[in-house]
N, C-alpha and C. Protein backbone atom coordinates (compact mmCIF):
# COMPACT_ATOMS: atom_id res chain seq x y z
N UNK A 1 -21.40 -51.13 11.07
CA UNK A 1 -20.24 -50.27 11.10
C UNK A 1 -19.48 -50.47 9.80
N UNK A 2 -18.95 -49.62 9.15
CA UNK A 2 -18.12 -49.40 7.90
C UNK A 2 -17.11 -49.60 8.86
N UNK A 3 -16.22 -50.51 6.94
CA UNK A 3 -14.70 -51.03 7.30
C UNK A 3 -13.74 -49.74 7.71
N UNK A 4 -14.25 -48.58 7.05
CA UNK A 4 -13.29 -47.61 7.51
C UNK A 4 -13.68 -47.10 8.65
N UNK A 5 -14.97 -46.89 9.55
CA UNK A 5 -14.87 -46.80 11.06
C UNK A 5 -14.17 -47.82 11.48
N UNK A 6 -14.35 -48.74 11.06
CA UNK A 6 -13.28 -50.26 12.21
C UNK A 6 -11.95 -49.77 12.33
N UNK A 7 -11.45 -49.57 10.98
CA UNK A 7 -9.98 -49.22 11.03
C UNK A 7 -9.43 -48.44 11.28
N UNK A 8 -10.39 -47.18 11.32
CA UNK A 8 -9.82 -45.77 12.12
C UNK A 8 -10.08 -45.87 13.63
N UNK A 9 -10.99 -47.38 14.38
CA UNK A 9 -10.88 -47.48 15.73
C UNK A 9 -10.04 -48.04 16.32
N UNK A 10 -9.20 -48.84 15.48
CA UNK A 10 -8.70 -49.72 15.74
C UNK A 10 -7.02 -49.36 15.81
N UNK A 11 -6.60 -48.42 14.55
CA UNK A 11 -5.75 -47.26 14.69
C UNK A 11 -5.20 -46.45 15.91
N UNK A 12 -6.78 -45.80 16.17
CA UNK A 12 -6.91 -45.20 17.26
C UNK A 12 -6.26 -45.48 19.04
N UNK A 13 -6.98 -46.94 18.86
CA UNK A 13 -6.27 -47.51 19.78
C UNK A 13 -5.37 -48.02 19.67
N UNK A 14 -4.73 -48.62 18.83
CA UNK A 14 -3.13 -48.55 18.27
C UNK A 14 -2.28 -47.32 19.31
N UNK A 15 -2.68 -46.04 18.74
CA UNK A 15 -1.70 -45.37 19.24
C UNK A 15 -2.11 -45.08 20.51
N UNK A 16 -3.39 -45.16 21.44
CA UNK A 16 -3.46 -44.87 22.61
C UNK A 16 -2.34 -46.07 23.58
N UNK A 17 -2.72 -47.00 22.79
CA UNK A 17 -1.74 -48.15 23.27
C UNK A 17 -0.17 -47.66 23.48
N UNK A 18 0.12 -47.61 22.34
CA UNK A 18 1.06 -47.10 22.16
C UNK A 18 1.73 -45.22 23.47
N UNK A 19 1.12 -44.40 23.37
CA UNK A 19 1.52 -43.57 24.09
C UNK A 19 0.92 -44.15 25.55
N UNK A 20 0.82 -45.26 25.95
CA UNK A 20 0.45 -45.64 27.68
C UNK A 20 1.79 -45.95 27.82
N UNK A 21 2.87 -46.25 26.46
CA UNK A 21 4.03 -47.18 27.03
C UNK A 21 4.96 -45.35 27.10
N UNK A 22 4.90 -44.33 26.73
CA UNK A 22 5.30 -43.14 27.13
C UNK A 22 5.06 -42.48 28.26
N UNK A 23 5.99 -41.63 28.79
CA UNK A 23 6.39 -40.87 29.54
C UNK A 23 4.40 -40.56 30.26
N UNK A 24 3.90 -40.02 28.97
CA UNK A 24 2.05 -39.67 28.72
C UNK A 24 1.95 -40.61 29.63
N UNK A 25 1.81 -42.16 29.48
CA UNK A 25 1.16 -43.52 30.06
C UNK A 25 1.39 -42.80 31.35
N UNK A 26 3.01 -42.60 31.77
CA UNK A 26 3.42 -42.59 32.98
C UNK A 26 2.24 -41.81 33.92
N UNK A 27 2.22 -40.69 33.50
CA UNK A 27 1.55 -39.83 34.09
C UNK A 27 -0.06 -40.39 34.23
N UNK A 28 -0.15 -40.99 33.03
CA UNK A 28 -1.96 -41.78 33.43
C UNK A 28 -1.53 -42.88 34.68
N UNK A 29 -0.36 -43.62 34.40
CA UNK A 29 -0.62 -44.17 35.30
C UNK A 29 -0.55 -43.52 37.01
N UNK A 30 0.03 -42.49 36.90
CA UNK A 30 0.02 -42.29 38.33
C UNK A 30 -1.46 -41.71 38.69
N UNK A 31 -2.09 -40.86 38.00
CA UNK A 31 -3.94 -41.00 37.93
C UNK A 31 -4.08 -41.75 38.87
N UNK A 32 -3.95 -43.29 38.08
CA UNK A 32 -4.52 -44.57 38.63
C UNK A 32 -4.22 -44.49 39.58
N UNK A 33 -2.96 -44.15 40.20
CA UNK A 33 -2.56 -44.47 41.84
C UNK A 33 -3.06 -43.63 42.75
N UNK A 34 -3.75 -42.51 42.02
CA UNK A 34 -4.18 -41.55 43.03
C UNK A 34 -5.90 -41.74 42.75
N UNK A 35 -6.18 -42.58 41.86
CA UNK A 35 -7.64 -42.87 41.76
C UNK A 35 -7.91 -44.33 42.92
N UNK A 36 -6.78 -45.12 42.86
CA UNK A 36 -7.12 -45.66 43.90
C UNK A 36 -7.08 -45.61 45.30
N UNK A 37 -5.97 -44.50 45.45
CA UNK A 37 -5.79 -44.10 46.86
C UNK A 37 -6.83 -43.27 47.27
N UNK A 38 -7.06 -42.56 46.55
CA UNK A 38 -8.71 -41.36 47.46
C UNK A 38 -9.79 -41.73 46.75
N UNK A 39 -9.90 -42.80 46.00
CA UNK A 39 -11.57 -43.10 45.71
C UNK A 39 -11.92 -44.55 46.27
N UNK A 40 -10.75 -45.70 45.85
CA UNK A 40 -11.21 -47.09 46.09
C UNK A 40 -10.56 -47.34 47.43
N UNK A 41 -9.54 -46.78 48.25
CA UNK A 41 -9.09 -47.13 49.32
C UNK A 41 -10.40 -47.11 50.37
N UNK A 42 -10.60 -45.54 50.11
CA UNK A 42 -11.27 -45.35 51.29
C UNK A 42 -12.68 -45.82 51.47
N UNK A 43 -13.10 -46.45 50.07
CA UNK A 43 -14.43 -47.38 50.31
C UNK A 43 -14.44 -48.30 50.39
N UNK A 44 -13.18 -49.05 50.78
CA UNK A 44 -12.55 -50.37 51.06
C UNK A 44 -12.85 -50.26 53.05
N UNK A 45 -12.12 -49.01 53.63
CA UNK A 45 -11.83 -49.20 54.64
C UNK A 45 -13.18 -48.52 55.29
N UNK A 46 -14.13 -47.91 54.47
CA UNK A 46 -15.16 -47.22 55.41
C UNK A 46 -16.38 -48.50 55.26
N UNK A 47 -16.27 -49.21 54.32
CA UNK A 47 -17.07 -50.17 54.51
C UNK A 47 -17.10 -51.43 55.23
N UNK A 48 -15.26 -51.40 55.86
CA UNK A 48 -14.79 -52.27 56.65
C UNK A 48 -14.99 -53.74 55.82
N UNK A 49 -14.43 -53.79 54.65
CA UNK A 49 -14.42 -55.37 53.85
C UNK A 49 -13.26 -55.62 54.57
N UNK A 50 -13.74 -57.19 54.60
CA UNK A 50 -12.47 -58.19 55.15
C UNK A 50 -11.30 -58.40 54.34
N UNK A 51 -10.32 -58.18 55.10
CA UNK A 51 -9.30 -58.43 54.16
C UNK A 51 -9.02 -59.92 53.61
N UNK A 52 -9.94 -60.77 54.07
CA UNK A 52 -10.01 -62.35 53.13
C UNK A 52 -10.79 -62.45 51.99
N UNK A 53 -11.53 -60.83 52.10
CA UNK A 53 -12.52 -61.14 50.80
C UNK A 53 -12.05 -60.52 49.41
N UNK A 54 -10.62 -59.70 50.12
CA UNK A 54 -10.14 -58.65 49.21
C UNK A 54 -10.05 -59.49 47.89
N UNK A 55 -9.27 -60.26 47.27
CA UNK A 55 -8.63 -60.85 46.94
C UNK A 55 -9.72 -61.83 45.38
N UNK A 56 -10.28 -62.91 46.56
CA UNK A 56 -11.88 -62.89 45.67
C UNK A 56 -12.65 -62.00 44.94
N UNK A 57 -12.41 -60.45 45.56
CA UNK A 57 -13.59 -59.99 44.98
C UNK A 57 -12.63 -59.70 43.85
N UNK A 58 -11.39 -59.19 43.93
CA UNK A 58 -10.38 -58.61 42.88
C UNK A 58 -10.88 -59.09 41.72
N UNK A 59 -10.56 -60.81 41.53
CA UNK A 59 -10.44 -61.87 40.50
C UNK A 59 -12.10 -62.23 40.21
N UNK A 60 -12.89 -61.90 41.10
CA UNK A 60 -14.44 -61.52 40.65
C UNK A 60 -14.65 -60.51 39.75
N UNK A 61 -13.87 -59.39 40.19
CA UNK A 61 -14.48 -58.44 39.22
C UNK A 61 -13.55 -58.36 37.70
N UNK A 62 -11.91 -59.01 37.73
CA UNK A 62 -11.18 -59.63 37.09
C UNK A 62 -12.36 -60.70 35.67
N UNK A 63 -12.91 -61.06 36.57
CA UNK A 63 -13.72 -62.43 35.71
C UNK A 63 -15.00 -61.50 34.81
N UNK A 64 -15.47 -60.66 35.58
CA UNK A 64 -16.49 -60.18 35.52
C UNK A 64 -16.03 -58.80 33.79
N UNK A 65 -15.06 -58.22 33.94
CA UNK A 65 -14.61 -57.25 32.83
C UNK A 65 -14.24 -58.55 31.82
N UNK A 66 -13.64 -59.82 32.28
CA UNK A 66 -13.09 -61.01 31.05
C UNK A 66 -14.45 -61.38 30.24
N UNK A 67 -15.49 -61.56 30.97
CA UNK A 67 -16.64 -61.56 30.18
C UNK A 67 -17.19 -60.45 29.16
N UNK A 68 -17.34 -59.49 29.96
CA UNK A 68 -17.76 -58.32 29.05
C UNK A 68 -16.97 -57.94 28.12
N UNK A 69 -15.55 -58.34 27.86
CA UNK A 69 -14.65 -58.65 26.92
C UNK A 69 -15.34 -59.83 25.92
N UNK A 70 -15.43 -60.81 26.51
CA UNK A 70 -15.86 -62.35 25.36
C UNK A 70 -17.10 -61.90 24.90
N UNK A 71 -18.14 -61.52 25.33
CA UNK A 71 -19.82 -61.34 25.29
C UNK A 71 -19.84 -60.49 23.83
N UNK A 72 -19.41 -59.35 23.07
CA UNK A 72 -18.95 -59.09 22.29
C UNK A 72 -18.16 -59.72 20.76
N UNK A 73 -17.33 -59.92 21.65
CA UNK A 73 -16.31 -61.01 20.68
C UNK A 73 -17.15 -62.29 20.37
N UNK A 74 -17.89 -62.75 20.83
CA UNK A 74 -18.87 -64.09 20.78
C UNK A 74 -20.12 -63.98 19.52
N UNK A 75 -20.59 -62.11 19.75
CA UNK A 75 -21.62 -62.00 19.13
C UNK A 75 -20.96 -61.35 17.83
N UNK A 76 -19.87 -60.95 17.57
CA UNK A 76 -18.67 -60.57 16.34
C UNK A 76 -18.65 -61.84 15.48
N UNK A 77 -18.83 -62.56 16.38
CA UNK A 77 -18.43 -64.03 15.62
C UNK A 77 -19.78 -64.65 15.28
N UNK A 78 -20.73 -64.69 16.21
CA UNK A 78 -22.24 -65.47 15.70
C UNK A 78 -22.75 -63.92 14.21
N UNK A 79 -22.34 -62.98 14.50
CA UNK A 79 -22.66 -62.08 13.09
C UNK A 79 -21.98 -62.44 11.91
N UNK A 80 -20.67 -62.77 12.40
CA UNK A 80 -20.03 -62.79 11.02
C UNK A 80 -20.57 -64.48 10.19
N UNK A 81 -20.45 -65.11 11.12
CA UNK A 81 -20.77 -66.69 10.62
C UNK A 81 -22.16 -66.17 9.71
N UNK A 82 -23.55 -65.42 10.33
CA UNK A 82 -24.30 -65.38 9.67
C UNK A 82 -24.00 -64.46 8.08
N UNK A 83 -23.08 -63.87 8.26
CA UNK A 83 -22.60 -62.84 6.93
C UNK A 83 -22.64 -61.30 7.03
N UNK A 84 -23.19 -61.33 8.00
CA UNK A 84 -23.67 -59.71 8.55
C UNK A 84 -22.06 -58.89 9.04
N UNK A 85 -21.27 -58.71 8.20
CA UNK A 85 -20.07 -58.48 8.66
C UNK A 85 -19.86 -56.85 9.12
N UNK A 86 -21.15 -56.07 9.00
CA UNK A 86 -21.08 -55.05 9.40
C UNK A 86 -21.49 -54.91 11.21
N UNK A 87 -22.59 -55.97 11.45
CA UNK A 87 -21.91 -56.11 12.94
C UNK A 87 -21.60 -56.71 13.82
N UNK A 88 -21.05 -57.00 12.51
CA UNK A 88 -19.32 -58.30 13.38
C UNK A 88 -18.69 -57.28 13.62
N UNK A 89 -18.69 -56.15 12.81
CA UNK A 89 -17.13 -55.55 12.77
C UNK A 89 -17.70 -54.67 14.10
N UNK A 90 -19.32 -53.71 14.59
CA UNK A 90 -19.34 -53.32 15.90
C UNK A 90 -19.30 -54.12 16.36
N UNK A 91 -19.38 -55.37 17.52
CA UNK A 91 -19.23 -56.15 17.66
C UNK A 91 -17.54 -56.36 17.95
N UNK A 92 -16.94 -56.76 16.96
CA UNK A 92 -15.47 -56.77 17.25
C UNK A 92 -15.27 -55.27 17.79
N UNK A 93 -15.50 -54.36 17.37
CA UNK A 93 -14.78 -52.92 17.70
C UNK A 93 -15.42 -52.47 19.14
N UNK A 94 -16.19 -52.93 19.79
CA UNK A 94 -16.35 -53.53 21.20
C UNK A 94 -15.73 -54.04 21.80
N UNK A 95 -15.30 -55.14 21.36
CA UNK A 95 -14.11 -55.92 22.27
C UNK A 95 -13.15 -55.56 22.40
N UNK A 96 -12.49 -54.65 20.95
CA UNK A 96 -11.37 -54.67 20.80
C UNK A 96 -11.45 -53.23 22.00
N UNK A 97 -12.13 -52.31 21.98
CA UNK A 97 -12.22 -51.49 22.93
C UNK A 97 -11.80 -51.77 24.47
N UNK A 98 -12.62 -52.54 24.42
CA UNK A 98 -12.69 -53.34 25.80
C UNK A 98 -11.42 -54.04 26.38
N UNK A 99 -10.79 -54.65 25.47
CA UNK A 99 -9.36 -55.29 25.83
C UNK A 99 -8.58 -53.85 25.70
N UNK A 100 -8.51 -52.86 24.92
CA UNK A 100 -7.62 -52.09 24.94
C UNK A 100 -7.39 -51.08 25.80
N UNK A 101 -8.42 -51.42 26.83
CA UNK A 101 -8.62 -50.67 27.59
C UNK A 101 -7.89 -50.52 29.00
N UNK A 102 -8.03 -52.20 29.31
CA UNK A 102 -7.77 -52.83 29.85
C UNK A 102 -5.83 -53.25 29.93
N UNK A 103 -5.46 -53.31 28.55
CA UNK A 103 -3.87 -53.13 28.07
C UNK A 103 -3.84 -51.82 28.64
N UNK A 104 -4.16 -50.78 28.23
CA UNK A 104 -3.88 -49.19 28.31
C UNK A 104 -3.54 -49.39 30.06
N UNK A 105 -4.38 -49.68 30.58
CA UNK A 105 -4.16 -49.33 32.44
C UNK A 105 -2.69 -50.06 32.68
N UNK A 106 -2.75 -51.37 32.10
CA UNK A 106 -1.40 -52.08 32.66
C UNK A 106 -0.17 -51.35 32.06
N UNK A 107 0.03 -51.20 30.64
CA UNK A 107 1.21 -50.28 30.52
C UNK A 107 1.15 -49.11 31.27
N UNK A 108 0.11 -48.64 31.47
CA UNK A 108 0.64 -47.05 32.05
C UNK A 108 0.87 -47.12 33.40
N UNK A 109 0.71 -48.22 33.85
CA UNK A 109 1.26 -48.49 35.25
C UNK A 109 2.65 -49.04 35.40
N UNK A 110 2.85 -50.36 34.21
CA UNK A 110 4.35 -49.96 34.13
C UNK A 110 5.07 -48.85 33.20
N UNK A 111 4.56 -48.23 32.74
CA UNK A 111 5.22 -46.98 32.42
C UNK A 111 5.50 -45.92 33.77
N UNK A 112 5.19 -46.18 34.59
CA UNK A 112 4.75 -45.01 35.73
C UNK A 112 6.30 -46.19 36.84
N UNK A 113 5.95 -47.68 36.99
CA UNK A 113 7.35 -48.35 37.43
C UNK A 113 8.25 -47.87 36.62
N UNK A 114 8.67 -47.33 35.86
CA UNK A 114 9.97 -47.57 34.68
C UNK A 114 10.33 -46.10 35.39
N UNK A 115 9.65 -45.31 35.38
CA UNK A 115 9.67 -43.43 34.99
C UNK A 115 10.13 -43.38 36.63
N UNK A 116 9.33 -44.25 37.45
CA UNK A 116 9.77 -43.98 38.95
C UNK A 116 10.97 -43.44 39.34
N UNK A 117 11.80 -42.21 40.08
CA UNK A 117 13.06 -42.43 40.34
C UNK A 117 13.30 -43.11 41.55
């Protein structure tokens, strides 16, 4: 990857970041609330999971996106050590995806608390 794809991705998500903490976020975040109410609720309750497992699986699948975050960032870093800084930089622009992605949902959910009346 060229330094100027990195930095125009990285930009990019800059400002997506950035408009999740706007009024915009707000509205993504309420998406989310209606993506979890008619897609993940109801395959929660038609599959009848225990509500002791809720919780585990959350911070399972919590653990599970934290990896696919590091797995990236790990191989950004075994590239660059070797000198190959072109894909370190895919590599980083993976992760950085990946975490920003991940930021993006949480602001626009408190953007969507703030906007609440």
């Amino acid at each position: 990857m060229s330094t100027r794809a990195f930095v125009i991705i990285c930009i990019a998500w800059a400002i997506a970041i950035w408009l999740a903490t706007t009024p915009l976020g707000a509205m993504l975040g309420f998406m989310e609330g209606i993506t979890v109410a008619f897609f993940v609720a109801p395959i929660v309750l038609i599959l009848k999971v225990p509500e002791s497992w809720l919780w585990p699986l959350v911070w399972g699948l919590a653990a599970a996106y934290g990896t696919a975050v590091l797995v990236p960032a790990i191989r950004g870093a075994i590239a660059w050590s070797r000198g190959d800084a072109a894909a370190a930089r895919g590599a980083f622009a993976g992760a950085i995806s990946l975490a920003a992605i991940a930021l993006i949902l949480k602001l626009s959910m408190d953007s969507l608390d703030a906007a609440w009346p």
